[in-house]
N, C-alpha and C. Protein backbone atom coordinates (compact mmCIF):
# COMPACT_ATOMS: atom_id res chain seq x y z
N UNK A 1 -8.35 6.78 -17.59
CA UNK A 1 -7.52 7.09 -18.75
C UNK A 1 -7.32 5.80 -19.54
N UNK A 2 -7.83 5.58 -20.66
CA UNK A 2 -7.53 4.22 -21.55
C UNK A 2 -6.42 4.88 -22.54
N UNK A 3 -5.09 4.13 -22.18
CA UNK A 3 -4.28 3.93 -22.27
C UNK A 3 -3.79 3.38 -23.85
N UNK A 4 -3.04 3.55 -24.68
CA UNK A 4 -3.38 3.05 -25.96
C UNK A 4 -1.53 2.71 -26.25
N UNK A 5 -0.69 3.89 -25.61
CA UNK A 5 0.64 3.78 -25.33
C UNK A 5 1.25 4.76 -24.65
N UNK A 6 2.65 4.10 -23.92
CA UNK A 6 3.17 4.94 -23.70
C UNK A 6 4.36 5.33 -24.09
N UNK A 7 4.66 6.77 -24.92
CA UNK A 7 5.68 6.85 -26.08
C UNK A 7 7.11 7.65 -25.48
N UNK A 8 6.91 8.01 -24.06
CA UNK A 8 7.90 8.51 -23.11
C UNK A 8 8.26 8.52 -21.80
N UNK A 9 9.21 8.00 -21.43
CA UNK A 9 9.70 7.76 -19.88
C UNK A 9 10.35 8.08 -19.55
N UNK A 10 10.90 8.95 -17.84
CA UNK A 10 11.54 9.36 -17.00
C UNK A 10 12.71 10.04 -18.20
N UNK A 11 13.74 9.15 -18.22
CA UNK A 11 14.87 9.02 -19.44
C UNK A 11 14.16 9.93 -19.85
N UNK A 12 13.45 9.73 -20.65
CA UNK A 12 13.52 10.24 -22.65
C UNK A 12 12.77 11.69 -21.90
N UNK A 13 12.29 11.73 -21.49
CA UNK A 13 11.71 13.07 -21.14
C UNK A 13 13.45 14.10 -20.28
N UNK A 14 13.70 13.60 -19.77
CA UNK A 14 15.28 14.37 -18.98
C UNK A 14 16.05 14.74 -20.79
N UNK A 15 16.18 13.66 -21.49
CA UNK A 15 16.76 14.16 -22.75
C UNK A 15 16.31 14.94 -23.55
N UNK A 16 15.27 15.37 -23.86
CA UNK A 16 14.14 16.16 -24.64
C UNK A 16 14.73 17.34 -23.83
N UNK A 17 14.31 17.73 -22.55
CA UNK A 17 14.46 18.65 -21.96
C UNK A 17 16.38 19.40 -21.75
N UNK A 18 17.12 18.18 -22.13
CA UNK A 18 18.18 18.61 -22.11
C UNK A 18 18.47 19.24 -23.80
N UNK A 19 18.12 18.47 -24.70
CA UNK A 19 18.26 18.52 -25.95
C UNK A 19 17.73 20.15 -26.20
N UNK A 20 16.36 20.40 -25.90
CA UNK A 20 16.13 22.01 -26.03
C UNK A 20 16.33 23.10 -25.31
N UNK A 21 17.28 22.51 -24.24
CA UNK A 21 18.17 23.89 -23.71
C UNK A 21 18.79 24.10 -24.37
N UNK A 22 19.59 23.05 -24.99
CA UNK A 22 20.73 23.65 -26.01
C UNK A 22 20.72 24.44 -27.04
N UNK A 23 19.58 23.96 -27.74
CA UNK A 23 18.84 24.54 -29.04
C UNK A 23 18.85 25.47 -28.76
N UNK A 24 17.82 26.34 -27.87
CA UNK A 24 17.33 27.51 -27.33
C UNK A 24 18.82 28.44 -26.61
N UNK A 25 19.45 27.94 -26.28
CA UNK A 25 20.83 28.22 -26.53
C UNK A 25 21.82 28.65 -27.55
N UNK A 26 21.92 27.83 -28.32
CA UNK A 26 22.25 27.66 -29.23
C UNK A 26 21.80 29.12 -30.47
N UNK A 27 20.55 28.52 -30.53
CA UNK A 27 19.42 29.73 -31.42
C UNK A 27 19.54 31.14 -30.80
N UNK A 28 19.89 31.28 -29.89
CA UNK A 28 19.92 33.01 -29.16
C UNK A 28 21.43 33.38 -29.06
N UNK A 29 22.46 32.15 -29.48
CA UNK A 29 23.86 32.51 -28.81
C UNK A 29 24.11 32.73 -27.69
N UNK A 30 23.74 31.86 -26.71
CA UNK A 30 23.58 32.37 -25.19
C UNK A 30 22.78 32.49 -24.83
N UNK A 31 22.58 32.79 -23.50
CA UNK A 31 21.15 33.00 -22.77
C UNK A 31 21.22 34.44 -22.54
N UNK A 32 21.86 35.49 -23.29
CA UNK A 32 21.83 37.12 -23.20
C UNK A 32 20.06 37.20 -23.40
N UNK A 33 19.57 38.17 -22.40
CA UNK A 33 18.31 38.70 -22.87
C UNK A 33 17.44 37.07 -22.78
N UNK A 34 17.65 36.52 -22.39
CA UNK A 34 16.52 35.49 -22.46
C UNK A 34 15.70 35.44 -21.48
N UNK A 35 14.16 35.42 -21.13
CA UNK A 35 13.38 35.31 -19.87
C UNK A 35 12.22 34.20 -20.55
N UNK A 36 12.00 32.56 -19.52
CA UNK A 36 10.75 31.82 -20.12
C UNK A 36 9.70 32.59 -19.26
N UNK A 37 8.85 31.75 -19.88
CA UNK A 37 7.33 31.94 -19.00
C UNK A 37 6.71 30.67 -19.50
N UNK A 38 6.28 29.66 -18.47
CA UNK A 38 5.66 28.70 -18.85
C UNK A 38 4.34 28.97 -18.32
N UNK A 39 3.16 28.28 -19.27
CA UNK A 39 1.99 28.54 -19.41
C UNK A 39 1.76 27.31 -18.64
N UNK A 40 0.77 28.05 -17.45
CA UNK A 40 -0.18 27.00 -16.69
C UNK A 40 -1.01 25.80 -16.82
N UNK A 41 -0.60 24.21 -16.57
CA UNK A 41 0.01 24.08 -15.55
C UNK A 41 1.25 23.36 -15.52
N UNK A 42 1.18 22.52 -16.61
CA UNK A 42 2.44 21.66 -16.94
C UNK A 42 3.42 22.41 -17.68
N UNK A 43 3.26 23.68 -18.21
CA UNK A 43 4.58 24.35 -19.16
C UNK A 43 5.18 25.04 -18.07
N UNK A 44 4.60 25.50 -16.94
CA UNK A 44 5.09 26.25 -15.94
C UNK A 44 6.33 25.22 -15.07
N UNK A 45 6.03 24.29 -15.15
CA UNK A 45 6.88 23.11 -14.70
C UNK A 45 8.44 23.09 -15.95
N UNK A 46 7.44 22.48 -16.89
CA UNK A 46 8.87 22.38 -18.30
C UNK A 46 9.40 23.94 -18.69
N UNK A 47 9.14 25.05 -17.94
CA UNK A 47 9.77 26.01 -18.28
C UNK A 47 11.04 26.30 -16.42
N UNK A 48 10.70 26.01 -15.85
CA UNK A 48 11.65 25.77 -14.56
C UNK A 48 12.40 25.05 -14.82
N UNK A 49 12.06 23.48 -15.14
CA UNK A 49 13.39 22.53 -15.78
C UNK A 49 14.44 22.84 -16.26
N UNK A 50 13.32 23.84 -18.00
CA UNK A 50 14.71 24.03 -18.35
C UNK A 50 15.61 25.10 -18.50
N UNK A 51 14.80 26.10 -17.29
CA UNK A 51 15.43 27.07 -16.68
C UNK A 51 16.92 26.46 -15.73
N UNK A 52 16.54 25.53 -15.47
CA UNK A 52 17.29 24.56 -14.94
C UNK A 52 18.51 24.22 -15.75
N UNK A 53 18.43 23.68 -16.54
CA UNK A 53 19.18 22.96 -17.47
C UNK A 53 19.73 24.07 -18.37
N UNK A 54 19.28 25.37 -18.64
CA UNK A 54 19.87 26.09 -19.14
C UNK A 54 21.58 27.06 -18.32
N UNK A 55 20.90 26.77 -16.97
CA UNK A 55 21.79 27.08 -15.86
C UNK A 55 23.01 26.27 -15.33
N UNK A 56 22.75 25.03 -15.79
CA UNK A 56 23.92 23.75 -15.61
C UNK A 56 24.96 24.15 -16.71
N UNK A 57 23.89 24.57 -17.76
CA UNK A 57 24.94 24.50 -19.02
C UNK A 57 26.00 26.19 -19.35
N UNK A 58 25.07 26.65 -18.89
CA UNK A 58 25.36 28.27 -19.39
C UNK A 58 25.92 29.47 -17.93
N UNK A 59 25.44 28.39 -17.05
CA UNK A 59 25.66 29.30 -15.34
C UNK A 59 25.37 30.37 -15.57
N UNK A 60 24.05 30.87 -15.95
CA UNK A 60 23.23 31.54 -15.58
C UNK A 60 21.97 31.09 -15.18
N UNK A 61 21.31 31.96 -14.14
CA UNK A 61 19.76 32.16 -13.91
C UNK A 61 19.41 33.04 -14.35
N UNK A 62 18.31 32.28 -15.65
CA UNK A 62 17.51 32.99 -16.04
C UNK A 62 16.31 33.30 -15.34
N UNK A 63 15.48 34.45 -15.66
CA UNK A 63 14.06 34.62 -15.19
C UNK A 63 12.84 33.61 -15.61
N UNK A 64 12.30 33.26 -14.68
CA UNK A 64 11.19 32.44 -15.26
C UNK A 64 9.98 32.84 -14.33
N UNK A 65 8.89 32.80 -15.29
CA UNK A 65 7.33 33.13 -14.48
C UNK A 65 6.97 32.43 -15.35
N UNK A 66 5.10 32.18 -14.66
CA UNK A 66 4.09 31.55 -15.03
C UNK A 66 2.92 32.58 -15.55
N UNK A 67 2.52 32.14 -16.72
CA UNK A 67 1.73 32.33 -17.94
C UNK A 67 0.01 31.79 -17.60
N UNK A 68 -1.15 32.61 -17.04
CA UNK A 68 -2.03 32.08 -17.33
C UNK A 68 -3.17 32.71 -18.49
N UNK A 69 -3.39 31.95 -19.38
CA UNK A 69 -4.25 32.29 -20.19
C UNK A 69 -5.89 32.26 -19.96
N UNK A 70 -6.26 31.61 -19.16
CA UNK A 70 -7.84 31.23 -18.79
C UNK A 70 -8.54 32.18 -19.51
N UNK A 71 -8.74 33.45 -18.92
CA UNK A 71 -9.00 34.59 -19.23
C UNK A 71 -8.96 35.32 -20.91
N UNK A 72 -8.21 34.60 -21.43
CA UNK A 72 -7.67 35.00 -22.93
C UNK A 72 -8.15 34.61 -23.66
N UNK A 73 -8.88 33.05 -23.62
CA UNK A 73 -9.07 31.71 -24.46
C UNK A 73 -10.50 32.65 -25.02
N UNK A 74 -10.66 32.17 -26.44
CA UNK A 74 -11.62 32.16 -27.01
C UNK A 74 -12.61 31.35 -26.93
N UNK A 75 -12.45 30.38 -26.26
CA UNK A 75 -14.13 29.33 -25.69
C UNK A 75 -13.92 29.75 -24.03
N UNK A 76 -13.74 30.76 -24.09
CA UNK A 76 -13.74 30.78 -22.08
C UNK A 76 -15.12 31.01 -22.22
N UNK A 77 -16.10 31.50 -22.36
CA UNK A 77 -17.55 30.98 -22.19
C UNK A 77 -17.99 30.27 -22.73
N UNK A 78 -17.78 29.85 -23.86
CA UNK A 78 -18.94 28.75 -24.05
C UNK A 78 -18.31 27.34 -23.70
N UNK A 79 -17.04 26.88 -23.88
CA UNK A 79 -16.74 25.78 -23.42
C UNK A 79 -15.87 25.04 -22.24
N UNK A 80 -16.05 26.15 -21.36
CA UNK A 80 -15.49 26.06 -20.25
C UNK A 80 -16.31 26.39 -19.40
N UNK A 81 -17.03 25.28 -18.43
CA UNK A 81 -18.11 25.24 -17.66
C UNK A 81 -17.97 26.28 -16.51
N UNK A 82 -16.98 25.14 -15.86
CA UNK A 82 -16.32 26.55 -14.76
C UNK A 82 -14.97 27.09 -14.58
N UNK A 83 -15.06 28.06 -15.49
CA UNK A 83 -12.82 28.29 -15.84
C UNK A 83 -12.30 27.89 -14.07
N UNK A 84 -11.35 27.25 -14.07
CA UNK A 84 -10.31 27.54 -13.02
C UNK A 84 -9.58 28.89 -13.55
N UNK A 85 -9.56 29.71 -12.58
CA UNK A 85 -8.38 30.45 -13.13
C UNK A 85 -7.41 31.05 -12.21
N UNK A 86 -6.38 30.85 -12.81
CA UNK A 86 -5.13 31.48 -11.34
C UNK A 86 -4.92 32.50 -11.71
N UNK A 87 -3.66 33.23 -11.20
CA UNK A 87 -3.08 33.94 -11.84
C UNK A 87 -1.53 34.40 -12.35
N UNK A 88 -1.40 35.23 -13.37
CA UNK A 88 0.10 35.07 -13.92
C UNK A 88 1.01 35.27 -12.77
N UNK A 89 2.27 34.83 -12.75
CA UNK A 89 3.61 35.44 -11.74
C UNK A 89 4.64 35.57 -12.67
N UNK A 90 4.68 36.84 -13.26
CA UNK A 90 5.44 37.20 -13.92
C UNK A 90 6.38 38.81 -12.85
N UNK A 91 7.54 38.06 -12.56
CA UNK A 91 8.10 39.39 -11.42
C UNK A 91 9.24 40.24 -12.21
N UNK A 92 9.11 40.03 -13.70
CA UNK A 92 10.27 40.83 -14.16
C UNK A 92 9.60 41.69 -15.56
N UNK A 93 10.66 42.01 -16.29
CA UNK A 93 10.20 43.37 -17.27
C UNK A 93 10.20 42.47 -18.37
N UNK A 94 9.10 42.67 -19.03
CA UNK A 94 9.39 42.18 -20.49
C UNK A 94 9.65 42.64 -21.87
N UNK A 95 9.88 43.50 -21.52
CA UNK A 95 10.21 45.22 -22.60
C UNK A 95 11.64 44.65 -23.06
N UNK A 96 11.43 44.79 -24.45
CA UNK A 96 12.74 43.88 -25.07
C UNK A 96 13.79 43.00 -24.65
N UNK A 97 12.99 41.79 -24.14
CA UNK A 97 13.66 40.73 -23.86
C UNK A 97 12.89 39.34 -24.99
N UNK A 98 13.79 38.71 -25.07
CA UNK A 98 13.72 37.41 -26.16
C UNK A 98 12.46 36.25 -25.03
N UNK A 99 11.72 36.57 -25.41
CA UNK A 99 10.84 35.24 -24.57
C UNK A 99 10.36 33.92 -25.04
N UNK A 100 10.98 33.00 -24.18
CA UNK A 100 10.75 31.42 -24.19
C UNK A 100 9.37 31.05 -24.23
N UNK A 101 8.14 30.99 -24.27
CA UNK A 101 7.27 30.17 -24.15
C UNK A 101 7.04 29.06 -24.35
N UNK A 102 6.35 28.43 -23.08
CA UNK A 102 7.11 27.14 -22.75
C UNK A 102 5.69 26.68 -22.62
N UNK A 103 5.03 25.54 -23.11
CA UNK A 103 3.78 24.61 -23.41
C UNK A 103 4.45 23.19 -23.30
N UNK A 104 3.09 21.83 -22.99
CA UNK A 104 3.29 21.02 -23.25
C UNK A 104 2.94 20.43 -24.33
N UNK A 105 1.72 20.93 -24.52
CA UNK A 105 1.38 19.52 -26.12
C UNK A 105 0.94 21.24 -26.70
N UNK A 106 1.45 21.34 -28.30
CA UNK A 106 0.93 22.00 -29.16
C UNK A 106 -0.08 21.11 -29.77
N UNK A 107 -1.38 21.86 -30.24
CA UNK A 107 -2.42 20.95 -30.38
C UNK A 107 -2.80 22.17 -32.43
N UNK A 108 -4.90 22.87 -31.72
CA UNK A 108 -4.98 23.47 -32.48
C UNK A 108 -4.40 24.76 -33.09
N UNK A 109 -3.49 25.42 -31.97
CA UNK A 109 -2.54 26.56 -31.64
C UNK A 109 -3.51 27.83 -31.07
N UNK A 110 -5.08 27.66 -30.80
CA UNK A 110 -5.53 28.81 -30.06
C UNK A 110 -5.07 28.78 -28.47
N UNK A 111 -4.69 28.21 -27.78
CA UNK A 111 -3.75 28.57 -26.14
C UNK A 111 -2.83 29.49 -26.94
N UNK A 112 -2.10 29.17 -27.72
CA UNK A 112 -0.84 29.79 -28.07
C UNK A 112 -1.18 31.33 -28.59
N UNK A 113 -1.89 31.52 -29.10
CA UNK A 113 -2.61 32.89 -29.53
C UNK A 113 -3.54 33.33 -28.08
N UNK A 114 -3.77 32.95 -27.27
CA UNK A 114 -4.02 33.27 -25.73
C UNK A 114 -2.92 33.95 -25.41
N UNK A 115 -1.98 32.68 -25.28
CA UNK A 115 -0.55 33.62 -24.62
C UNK A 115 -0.14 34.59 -25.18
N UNK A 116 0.03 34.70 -26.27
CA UNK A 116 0.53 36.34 -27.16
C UNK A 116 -0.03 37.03 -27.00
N UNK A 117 -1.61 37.32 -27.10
CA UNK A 117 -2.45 38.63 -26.56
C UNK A 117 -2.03 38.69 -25.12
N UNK A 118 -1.77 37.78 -24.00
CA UNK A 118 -2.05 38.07 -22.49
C UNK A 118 -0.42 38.43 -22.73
N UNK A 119 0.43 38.33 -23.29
CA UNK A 119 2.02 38.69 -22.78
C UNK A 119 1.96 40.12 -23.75
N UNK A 120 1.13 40.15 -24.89
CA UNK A 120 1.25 41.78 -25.70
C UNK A 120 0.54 43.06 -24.32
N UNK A 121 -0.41 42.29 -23.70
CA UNK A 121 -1.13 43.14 -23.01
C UNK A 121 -0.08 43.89 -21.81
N UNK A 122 0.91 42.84 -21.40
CA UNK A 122 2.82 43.09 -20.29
C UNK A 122 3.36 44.15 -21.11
N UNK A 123 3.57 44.27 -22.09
CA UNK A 123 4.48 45.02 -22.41
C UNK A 123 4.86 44.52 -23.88
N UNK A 124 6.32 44.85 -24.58
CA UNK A 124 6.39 44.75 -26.08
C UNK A 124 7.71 43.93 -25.95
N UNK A 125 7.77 42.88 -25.61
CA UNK A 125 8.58 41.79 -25.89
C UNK A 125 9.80 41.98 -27.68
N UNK A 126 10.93 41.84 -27.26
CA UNK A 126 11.53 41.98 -28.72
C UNK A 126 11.56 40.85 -29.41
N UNK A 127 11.34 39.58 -29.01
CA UNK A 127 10.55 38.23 -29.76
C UNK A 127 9.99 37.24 -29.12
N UNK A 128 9.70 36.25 -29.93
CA UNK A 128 8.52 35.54 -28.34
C UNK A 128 8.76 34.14 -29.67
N UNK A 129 9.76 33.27 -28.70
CA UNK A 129 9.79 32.14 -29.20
C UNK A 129 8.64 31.29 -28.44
N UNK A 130 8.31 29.90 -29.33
CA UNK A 130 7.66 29.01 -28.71
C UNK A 130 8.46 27.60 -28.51
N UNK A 131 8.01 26.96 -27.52
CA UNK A 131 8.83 25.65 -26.99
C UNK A 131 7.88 24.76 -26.93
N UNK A 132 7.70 23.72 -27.76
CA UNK A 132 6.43 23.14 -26.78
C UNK A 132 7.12 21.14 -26.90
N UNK A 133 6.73 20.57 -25.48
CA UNK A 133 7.42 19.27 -25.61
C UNK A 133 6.79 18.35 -26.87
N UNK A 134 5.27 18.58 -26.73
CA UNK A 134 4.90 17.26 -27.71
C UNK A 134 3.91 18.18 -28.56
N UNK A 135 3.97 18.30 -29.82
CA UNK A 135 3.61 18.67 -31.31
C UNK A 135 2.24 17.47 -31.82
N UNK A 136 1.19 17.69 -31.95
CA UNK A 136 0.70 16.51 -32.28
C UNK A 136 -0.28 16.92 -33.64
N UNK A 137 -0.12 17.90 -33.95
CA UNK A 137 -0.56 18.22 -35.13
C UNK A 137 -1.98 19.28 -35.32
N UNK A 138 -2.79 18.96 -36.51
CA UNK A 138 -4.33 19.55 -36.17
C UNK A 138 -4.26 20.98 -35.96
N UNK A 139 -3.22 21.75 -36.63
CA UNK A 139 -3.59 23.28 -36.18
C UNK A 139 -4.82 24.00 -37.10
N UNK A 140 -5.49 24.95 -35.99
CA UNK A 140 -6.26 25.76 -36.75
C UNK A 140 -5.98 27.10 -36.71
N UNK A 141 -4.79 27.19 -36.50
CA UNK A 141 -4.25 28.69 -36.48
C UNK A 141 -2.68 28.38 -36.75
N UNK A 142 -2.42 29.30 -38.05
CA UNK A 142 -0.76 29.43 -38.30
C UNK A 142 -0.11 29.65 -37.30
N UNK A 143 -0.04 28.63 -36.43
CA UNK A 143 1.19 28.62 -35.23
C UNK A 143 2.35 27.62 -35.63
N UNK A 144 3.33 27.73 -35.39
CA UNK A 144 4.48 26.71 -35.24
C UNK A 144 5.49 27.35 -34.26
N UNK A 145 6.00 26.04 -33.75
CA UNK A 145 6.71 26.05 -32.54
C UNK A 145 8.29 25.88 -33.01
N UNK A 146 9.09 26.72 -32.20
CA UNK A 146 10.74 27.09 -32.53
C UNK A 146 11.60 25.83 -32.24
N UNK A 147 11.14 25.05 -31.09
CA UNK A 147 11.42 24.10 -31.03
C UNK A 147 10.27 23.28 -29.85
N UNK A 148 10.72 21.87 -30.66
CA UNK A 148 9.62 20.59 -30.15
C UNK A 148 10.61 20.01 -29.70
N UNK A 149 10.28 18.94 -28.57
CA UNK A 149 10.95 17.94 -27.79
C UNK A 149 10.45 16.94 -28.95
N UNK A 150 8.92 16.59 -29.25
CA UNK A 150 9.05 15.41 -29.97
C UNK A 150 7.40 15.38 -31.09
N UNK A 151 7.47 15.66 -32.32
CA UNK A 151 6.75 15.21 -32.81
C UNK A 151 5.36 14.27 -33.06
N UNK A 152 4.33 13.91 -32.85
CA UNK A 152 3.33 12.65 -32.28
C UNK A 152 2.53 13.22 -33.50
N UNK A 153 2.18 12.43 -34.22
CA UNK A 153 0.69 12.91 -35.20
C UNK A 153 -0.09 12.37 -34.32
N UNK A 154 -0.87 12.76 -34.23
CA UNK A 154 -2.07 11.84 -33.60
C UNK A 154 -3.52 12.13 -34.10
N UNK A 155 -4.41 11.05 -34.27
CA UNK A 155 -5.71 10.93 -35.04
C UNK A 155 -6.98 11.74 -34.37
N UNK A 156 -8.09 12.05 -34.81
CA UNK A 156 -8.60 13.11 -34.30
C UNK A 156 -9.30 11.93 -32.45
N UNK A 157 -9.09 10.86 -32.10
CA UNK A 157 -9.69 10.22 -31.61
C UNK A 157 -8.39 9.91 -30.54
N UNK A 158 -7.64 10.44 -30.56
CA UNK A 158 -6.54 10.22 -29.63
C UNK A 158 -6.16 11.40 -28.90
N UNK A 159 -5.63 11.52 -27.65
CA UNK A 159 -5.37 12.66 -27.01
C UNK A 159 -3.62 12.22 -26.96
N UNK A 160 -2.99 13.51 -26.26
CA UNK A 160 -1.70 13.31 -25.71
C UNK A 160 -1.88 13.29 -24.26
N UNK A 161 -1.14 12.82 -23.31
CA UNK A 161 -1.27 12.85 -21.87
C UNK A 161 0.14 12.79 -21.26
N UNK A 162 0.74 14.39 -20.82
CA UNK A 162 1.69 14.70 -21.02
C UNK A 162 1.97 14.77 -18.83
N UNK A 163 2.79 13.33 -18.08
CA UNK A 163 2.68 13.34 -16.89
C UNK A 163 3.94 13.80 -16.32
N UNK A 164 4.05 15.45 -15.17
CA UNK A 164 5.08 15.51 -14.63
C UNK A 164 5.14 15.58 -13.08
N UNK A 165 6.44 14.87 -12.77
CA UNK A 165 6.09 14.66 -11.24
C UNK A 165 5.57 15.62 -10.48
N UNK A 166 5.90 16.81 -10.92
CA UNK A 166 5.46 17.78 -9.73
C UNK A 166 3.94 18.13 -9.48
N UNK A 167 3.31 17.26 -10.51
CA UNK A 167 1.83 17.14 -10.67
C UNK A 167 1.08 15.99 -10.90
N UNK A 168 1.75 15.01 -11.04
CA UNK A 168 1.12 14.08 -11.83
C UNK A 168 1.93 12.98 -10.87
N UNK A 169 3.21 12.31 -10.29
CA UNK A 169 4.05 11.65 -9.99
C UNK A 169 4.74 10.95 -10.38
N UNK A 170 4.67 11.69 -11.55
CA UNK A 170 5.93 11.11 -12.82
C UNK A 170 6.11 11.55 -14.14
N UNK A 171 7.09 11.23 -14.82
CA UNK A 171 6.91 12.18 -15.75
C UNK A 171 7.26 10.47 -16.69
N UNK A 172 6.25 11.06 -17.84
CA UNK A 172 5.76 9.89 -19.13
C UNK A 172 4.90 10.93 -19.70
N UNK A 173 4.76 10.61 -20.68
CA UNK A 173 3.89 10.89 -22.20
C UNK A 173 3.21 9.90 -22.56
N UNK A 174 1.71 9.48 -22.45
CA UNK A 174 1.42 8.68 -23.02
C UNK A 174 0.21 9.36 -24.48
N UNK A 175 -0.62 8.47 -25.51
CA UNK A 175 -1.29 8.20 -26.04
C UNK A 175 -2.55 7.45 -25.52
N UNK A 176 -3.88 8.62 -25.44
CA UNK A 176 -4.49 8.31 -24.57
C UNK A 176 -5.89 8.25 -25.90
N UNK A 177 -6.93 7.14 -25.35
CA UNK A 177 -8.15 7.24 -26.76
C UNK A 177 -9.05 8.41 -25.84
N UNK A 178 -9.40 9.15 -27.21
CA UNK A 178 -10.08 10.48 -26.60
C UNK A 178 -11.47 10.02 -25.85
N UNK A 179 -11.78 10.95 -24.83
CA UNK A 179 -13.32 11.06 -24.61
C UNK A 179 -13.83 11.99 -25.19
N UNK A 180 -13.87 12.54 -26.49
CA UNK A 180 -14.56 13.09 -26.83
C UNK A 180 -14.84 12.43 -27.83
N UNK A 181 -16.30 12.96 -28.69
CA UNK A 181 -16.96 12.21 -29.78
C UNK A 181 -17.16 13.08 -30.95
């Protein structure tokens, strides 16, 4: 990984994550009707957190499952050599409930149009917010996210590299120079 910066640490990542419970709070009036689903593998993480953090604040547990799209993506054959693919754990109803979707880096916004066909295919959700920690620009699909932890433009030659402990052994955000050409 060539390294170019690193624009978030331990800290600033706990505040981000505290900052958009509230929001998401805030924006629904409560956590009435709220269920996340974080998308595999790092949103499935930042959607427990702040399942977490929504529960410190609001003393409730909310529902949370995991979101896999593999299957959904529009380059699942041609640019995906050999999909990994898991599968969703979604153990509750999604028939008019307000849903969190929970990502780490919003990029071109086709994952995000993954997840809406694979959660339309569950059932008829009564809205389907998006959460995503780091925003970095470059969409090729009218997506925007309800709320961002943090903004990053980044150049077509730069990646985001979004690290959480439960996968990675720590949690940072860095600015990484792309391998792609």
């Amino acid at each position: 990984m060539d390294v170019k910066s690193k624009i978030i640490d331990s800290e600033g990542f706990d505040r981000i994550l505290t900052r958009i419970a509230h929001e998401i709070l805030e924006k629904n009036k409560g956590s009435h009707n709220l269920v996340l689903m974080g998308m595999r593998t790092r949103g499935e993480f930042l959607a427990k957190r702040i399942t977490e953090k929504i529960k410190q604040i609001d003393k409730v547990d909310l529902p949370c499952g995991v979101l896999d799209v593999t299957l959904y993506r529009d380059d699942f054959r041609t640019r995906l050599k050999q999909p990994e693919v898991s599968v969703s754990n979604i153990t509750f109803d999604i028939n008019d409930k307000d849903i969190i979707l929970v990502d780490d880096v919003l990029f071109t916004g086709r994952t995000v149009r993954s997840a809406l066909n694979a959660i339309m295919d569950m059932g008829r959700p009564r809205s389907i917010q998006l959460c995503i920690l780091i925003d970095r620009g470059h969409r090729e699909l009218p997506i925007r996210a309800d709320y961002v932890g943090k903004n990053i433009p980044t150049s077509p030659n730069e990646e985001i590299k979004v690290k959480m402990k439960e996968h990675d052994g720590e949690d940072a955000i860095y600015i990484i120079k792309s391998e792609k050409k």
